[in-house]
N, C-alpha and C. Protein backbone atom coordinates (compact mmCIF):
# COMPACT_ATOMS: atom_id res chain seq x y z
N UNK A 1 -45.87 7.12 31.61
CA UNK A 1 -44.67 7.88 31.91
C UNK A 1 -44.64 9.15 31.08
N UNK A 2 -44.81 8.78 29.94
CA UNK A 2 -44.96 10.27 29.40
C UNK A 2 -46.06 11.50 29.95
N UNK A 3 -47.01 11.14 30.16
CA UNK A 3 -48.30 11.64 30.88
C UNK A 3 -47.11 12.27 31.77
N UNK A 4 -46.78 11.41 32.76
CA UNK A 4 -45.74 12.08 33.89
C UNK A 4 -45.19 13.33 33.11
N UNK A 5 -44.02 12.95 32.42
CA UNK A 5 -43.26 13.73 31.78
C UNK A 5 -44.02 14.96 31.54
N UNK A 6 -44.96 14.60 30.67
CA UNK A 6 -45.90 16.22 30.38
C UNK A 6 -45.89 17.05 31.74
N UNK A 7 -46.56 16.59 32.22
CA UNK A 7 -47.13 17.98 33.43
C UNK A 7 -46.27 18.16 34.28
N UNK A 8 -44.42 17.54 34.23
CA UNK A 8 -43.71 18.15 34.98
C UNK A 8 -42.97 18.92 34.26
N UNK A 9 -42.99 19.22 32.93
CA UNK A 9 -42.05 19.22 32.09
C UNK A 9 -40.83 18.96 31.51
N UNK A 10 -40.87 17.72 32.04
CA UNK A 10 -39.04 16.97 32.64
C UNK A 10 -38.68 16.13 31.11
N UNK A 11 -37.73 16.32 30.48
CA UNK A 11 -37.48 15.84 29.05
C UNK A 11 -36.18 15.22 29.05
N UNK A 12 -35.51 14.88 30.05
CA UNK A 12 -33.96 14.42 30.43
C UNK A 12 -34.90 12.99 30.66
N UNK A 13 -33.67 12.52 31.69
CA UNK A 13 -33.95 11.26 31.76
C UNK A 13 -32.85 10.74 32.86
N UNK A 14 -32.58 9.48 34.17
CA UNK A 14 -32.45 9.86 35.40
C UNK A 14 -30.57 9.76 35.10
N UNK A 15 -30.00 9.96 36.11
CA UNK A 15 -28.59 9.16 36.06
C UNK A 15 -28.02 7.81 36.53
N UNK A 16 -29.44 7.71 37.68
CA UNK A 16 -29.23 6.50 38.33
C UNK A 16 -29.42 5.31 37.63
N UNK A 17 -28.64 4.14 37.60
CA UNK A 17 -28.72 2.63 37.25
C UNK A 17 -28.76 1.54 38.75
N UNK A 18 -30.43 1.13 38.68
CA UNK A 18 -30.65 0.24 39.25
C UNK A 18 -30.66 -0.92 38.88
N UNK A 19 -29.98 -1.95 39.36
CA UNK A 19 -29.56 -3.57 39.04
C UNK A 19 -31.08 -4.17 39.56
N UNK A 20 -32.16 -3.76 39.04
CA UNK A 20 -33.40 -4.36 39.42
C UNK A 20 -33.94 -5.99 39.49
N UNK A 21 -32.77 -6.71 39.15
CA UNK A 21 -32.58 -8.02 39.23
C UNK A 21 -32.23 -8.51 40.73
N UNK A 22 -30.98 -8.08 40.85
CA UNK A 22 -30.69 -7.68 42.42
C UNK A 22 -31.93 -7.67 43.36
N UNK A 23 -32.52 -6.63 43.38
CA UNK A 23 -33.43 -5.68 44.06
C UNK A 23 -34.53 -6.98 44.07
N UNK A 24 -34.87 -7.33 43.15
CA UNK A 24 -36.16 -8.23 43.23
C UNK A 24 -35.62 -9.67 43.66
N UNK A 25 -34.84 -9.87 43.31
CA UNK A 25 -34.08 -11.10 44.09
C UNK A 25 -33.92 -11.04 45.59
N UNK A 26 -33.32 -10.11 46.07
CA UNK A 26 -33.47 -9.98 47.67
C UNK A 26 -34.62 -9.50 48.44
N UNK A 27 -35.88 -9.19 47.58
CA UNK A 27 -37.03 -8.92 48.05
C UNK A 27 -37.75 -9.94 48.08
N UNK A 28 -37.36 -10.72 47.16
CA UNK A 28 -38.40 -12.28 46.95
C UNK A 28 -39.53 -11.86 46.14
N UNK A 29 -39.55 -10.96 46.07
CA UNK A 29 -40.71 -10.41 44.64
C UNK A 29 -40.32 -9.14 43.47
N UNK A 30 -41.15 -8.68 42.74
CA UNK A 30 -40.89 -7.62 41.58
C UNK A 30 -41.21 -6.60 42.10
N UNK A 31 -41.03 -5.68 41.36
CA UNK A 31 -42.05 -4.07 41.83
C UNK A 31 -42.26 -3.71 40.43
N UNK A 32 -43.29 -3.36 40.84
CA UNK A 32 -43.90 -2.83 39.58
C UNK A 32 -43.20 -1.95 38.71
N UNK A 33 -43.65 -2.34 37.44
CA UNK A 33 -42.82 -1.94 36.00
C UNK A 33 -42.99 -0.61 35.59
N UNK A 34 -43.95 0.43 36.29
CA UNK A 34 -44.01 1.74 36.01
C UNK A 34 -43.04 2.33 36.97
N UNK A 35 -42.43 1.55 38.53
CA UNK A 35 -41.74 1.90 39.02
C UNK A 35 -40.35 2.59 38.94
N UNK A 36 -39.67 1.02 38.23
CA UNK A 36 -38.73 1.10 37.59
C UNK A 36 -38.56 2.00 36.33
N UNK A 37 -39.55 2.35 35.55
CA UNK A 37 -39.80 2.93 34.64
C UNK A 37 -39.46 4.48 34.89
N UNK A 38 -39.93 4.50 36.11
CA UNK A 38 -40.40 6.21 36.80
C UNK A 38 -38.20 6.15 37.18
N UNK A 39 -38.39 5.51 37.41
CA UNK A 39 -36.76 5.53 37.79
C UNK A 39 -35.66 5.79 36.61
N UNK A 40 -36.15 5.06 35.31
CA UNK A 40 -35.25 5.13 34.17
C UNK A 40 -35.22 6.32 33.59
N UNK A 41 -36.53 7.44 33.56
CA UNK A 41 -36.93 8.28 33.29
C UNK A 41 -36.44 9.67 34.39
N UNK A 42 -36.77 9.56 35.37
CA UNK A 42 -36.76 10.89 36.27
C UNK A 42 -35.47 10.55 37.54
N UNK A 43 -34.65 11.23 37.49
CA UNK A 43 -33.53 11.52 38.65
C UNK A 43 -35.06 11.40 40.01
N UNK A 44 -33.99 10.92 41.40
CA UNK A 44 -34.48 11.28 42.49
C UNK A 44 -34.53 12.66 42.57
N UNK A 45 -35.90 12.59 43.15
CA UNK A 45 -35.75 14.04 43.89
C UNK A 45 -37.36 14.01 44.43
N UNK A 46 -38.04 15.52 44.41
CA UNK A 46 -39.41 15.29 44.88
C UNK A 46 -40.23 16.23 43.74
N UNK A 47 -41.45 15.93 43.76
CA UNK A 47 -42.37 15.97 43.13
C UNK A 47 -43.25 17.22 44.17
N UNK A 48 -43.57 18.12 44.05
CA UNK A 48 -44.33 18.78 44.26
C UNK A 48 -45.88 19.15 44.19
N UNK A 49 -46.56 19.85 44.50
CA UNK A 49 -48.22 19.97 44.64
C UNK A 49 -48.56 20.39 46.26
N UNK A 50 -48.07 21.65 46.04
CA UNK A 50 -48.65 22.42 47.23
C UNK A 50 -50.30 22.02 47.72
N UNK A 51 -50.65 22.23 49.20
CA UNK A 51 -52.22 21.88 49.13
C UNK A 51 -52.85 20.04 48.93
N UNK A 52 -51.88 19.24 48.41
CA UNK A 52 -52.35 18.05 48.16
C UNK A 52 -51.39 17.46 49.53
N UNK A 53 -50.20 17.25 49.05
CA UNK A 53 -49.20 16.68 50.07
C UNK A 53 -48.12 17.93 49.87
N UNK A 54 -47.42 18.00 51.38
CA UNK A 54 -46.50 18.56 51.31
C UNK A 54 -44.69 18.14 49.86
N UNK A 55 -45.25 17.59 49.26
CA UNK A 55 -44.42 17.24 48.18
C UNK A 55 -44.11 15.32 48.20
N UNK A 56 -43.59 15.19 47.29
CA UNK A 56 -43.62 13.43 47.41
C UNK A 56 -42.11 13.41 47.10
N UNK A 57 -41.10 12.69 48.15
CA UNK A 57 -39.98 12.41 47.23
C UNK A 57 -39.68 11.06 47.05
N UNK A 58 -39.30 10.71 45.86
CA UNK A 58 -38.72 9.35 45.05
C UNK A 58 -37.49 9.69 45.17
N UNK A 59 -37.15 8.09 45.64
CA UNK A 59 -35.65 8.42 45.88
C UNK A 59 -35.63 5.90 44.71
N UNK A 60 -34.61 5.88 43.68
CA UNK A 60 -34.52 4.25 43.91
C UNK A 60 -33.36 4.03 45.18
N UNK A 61 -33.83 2.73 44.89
CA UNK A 61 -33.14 1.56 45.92
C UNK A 61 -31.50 2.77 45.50
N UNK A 62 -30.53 2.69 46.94
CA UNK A 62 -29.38 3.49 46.70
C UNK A 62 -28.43 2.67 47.42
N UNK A 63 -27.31 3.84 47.84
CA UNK A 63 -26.19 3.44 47.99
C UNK A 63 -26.18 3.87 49.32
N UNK A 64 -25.47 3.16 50.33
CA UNK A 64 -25.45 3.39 51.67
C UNK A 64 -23.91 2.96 51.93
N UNK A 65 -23.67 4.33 52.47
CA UNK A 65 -21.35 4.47 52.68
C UNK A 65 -21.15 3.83 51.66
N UNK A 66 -21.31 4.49 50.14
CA UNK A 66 -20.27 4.29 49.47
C UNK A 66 -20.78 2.85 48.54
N UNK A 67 -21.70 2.48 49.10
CA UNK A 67 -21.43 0.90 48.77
C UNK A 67 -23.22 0.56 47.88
N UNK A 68 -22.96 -0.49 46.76
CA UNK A 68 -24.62 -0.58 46.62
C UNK A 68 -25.39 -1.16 47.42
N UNK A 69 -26.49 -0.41 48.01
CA UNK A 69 -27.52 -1.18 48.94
C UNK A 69 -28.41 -1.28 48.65
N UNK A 70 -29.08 -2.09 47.30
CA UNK A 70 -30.36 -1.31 46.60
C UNK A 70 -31.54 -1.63 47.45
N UNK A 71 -31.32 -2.51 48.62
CA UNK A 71 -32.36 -2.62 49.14
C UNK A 71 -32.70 -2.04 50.72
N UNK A 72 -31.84 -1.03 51.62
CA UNK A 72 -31.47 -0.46 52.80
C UNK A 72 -32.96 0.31 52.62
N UNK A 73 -33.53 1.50 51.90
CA UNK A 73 -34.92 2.12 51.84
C UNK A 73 -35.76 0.92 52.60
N UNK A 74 -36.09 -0.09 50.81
CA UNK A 74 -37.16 -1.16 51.25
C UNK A 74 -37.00 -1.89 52.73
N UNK A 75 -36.13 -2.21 53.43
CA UNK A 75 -35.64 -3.20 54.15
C UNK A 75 -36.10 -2.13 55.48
N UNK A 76 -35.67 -1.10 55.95
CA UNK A 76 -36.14 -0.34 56.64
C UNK A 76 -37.46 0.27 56.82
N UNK A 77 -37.95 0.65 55.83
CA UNK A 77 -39.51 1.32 55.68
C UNK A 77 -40.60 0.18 55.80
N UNK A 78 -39.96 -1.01 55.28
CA UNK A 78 -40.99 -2.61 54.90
C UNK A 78 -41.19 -2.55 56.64
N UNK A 79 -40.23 -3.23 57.14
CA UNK A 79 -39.81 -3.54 58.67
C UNK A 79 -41.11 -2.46 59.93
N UNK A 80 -40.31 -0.81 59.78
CA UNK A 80 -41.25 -0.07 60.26
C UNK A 80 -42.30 -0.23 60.12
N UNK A 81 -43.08 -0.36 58.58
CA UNK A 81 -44.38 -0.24 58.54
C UNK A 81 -45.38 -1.93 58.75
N UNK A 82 -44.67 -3.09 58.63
CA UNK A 82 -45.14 -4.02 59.50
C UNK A 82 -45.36 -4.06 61.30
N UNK A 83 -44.50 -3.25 61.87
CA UNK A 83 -44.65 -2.87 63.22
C UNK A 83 -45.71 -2.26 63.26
N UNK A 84 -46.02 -1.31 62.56
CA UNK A 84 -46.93 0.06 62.29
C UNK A 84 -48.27 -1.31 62.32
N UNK A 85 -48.50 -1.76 61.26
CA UNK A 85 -49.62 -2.70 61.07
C UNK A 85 -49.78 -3.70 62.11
N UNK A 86 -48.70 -4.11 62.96
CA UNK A 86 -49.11 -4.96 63.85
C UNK A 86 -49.72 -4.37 65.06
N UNK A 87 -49.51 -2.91 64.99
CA UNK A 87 -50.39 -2.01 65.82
C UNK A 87 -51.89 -1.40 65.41
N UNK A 88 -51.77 -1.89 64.61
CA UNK A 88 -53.46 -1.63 64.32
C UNK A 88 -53.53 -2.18 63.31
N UNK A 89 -54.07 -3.87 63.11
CA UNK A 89 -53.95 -4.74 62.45
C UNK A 89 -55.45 -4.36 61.38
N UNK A 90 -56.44 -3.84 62.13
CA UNK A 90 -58.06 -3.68 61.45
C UNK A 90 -57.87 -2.67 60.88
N UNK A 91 -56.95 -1.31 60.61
CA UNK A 91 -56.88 -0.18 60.14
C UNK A 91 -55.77 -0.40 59.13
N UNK A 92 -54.78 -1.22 59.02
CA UNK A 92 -53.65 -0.97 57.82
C UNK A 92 -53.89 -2.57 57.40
N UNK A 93 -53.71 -2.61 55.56
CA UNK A 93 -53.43 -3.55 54.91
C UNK A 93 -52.19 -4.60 55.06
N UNK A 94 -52.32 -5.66 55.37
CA UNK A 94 -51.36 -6.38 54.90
C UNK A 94 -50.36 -6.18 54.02
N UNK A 95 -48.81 -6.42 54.49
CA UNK A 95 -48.10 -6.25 52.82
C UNK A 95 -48.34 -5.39 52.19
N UNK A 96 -48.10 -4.03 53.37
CA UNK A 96 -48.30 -2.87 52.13
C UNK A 96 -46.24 -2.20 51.93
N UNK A 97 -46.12 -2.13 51.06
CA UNK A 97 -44.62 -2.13 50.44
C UNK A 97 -44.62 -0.67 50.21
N UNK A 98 -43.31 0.70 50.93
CA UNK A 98 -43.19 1.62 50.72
C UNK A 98 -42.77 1.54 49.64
N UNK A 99 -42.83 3.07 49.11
CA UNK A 99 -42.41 3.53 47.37
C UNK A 99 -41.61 4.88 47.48
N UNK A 100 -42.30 5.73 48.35
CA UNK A 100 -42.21 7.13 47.94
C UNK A 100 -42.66 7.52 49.65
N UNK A 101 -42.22 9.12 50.31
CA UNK A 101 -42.39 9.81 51.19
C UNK A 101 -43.10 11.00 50.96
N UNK A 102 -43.87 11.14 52.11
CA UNK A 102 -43.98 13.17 51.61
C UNK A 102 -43.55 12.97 53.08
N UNK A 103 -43.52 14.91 53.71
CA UNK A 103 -43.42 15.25 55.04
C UNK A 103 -44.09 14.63 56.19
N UNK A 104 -45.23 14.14 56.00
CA UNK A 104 -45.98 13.60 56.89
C UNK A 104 -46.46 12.33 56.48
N UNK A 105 -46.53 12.09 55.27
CA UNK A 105 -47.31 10.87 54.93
C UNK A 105 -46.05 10.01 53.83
N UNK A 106 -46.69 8.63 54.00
CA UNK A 106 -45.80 7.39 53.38
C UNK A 106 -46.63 7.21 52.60
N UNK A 107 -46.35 6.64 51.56
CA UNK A 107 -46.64 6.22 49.90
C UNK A 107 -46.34 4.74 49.88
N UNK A 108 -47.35 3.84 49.50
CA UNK A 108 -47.23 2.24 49.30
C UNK A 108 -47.37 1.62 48.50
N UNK A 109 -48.02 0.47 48.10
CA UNK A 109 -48.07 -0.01 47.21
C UNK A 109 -48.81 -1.05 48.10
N UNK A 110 -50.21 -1.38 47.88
CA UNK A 110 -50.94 -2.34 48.59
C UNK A 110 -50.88 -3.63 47.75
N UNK A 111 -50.31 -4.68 48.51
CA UNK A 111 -50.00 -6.01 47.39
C UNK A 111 -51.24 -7.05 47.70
N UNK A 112 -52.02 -6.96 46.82
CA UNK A 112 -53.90 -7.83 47.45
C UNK A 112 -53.54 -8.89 45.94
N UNK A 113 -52.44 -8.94 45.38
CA UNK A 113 -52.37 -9.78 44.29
C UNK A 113 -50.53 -10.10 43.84
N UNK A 114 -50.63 -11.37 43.64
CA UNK A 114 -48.73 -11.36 43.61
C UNK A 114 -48.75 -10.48 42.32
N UNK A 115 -48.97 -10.01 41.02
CA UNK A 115 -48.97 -9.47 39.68
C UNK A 115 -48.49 -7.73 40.36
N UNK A 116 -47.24 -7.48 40.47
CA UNK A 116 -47.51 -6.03 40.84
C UNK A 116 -47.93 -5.03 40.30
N UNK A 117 -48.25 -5.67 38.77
CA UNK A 117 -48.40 -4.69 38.28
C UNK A 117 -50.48 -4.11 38.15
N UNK A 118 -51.04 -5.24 39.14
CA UNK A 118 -52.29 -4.94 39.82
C UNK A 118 -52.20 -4.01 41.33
N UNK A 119 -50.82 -3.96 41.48
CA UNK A 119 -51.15 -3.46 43.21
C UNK A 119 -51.73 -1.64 42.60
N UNK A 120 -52.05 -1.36 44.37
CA UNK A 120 -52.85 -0.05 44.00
C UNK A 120 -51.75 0.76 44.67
N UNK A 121 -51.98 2.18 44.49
CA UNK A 121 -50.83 2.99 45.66
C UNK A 121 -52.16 3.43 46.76
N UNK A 122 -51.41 3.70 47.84
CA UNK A 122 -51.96 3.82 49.12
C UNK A 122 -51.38 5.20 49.83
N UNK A 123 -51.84 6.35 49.99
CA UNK A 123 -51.22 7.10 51.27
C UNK A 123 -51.77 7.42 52.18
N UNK A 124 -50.99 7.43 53.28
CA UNK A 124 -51.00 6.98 54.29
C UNK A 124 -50.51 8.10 55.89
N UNK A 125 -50.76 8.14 56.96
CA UNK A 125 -50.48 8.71 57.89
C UNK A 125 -49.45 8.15 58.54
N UNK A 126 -49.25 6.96 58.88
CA UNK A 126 -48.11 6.32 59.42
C UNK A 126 -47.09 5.60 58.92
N UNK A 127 -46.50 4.30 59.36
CA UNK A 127 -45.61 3.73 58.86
C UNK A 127 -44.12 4.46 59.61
N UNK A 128 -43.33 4.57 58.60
CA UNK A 128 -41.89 5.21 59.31
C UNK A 128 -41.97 6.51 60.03
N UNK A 129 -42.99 7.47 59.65
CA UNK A 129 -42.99 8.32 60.16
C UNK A 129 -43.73 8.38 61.61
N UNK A 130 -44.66 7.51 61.29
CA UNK A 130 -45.82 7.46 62.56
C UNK A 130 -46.10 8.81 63.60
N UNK A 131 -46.51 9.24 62.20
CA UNK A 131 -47.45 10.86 62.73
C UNK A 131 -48.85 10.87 63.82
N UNK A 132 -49.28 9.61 63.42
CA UNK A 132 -50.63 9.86 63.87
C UNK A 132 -50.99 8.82 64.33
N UNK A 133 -51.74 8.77 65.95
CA UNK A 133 -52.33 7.53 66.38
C UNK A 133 -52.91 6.58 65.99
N UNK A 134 -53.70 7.49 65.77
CA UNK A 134 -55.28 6.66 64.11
C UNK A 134 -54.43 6.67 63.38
N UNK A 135 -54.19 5.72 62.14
CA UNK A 135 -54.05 5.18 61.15
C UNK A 135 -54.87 5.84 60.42
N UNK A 136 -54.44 6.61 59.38
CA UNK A 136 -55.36 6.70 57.91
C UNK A 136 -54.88 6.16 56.86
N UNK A 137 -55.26 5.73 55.53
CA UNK A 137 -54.82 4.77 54.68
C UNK A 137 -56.08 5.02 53.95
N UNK A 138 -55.58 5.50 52.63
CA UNK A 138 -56.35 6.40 51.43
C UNK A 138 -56.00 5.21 50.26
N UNK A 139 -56.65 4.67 49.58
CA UNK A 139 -56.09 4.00 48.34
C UNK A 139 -56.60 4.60 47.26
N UNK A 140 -55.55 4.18 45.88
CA UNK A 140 -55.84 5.21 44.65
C UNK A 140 -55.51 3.44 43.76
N UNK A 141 -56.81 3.39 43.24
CA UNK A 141 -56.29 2.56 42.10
C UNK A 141 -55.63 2.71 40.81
N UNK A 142 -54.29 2.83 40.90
CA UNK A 142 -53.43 3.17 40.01
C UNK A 142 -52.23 3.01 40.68
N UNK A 143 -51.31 2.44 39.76
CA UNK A 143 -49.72 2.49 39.97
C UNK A 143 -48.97 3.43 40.11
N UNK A 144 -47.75 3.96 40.38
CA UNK A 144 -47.04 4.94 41.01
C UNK A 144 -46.88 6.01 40.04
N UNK A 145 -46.65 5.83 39.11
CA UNK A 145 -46.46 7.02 38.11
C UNK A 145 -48.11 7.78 37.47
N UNK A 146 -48.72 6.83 37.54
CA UNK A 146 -50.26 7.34 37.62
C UNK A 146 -50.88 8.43 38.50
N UNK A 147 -50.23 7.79 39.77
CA UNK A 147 -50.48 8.34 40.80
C UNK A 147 -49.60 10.04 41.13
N UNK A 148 -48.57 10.06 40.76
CA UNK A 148 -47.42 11.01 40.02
C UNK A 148 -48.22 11.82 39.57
N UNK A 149 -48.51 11.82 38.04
CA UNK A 149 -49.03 12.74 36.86
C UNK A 149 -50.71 13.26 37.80
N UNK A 150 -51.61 12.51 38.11
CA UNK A 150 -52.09 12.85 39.25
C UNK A 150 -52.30 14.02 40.13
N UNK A 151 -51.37 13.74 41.02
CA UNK A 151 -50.83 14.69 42.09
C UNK A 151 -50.34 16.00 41.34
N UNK A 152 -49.53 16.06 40.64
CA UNK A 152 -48.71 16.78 39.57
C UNK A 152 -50.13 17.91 38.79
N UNK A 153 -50.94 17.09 38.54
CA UNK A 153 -51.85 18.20 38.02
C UNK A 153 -52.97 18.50 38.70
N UNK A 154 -53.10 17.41 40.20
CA UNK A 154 -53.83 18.99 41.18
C UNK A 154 -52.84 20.13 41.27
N UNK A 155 -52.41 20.27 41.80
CA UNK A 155 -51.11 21.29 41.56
C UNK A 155 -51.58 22.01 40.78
N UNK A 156 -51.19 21.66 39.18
CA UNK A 156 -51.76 22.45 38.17
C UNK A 156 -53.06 23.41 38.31
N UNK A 157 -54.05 22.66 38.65
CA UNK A 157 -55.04 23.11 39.03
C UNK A 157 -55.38 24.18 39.97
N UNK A 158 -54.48 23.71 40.95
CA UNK A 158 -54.66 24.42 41.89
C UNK A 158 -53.71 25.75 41.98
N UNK A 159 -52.62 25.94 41.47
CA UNK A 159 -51.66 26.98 41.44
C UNK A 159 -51.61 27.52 40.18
């Protein structure tokens, strides 16, 4: 997380409070601890890197009319992107769990182990958005904030 922190230069810290007890209780599983982490640390919003992805936005589990829904994101994006996979069962992973959006592409979390804190992130062409006939599905072995600081300094690189 700090890594993160560096190369965005972000030194605050978020406003949001997620009841992550909740959240993993009505999921029937955890999410990974850099997740939540990335959440305690950085407000929603998006992450930028022109040239890589049109930007990534993190948004946590929120509020829908007013009310807490920490799980309305997961519950919707999960749903879509199992449809998505039951359409091309040989091209997308099993149990792959959204995280994060860019403009065209979905951000996952490929679960090949119950320990989330082994899953890999995945991006991807379809899922909620279902841009593209073909299925593409890129994996990065590393967890979400890894994957963050990452992205964050092609950017660097590149601009």
């Amino acid at each position: 997380m700090r890594r993160l922190a560096r190369v965005t230069g972000w030194t605050g810290q978020s406003y949001v409070e997620t009841s992550w007890d909740v959240v993993h209780a009505r999921l029937g599983f955890e999410l990974p601890s850099d997740y939540r982490d990335l959440h305690a640390v950085f407000p929603p919003g998006t992450f930028d890197a022109p040239g890589v992805l049109n930007g990534v936005m993190v948004q946590p589990p929120y509020r829908v009319d007013g009310v807490p829904d920490h799980l309305y994101q997961f519950e919707v994006e999960t749903q879509e992107t199992e449809d998505w996979r039951r359409e091309h069962p040989e091209d997308v992973p099993e149990g792959m769990v959204p995280w994060a959006r860019g403009d065209r592409e979905g951000l996952f979390w490929v679960r090949r182990s119950p320990d989330p804190e082994r899953w890999t992130v995945a991006v991807s062409s379809g899922g909620i958005w279902g841009y593209d006939d073909v299925p593409v599905v890129e994996e990065f072995d590393c967890g979400a904030a890894e994957f963050l600081a990452g992205f964050r300094r092609s950017r660097n690189r590149s601009g």
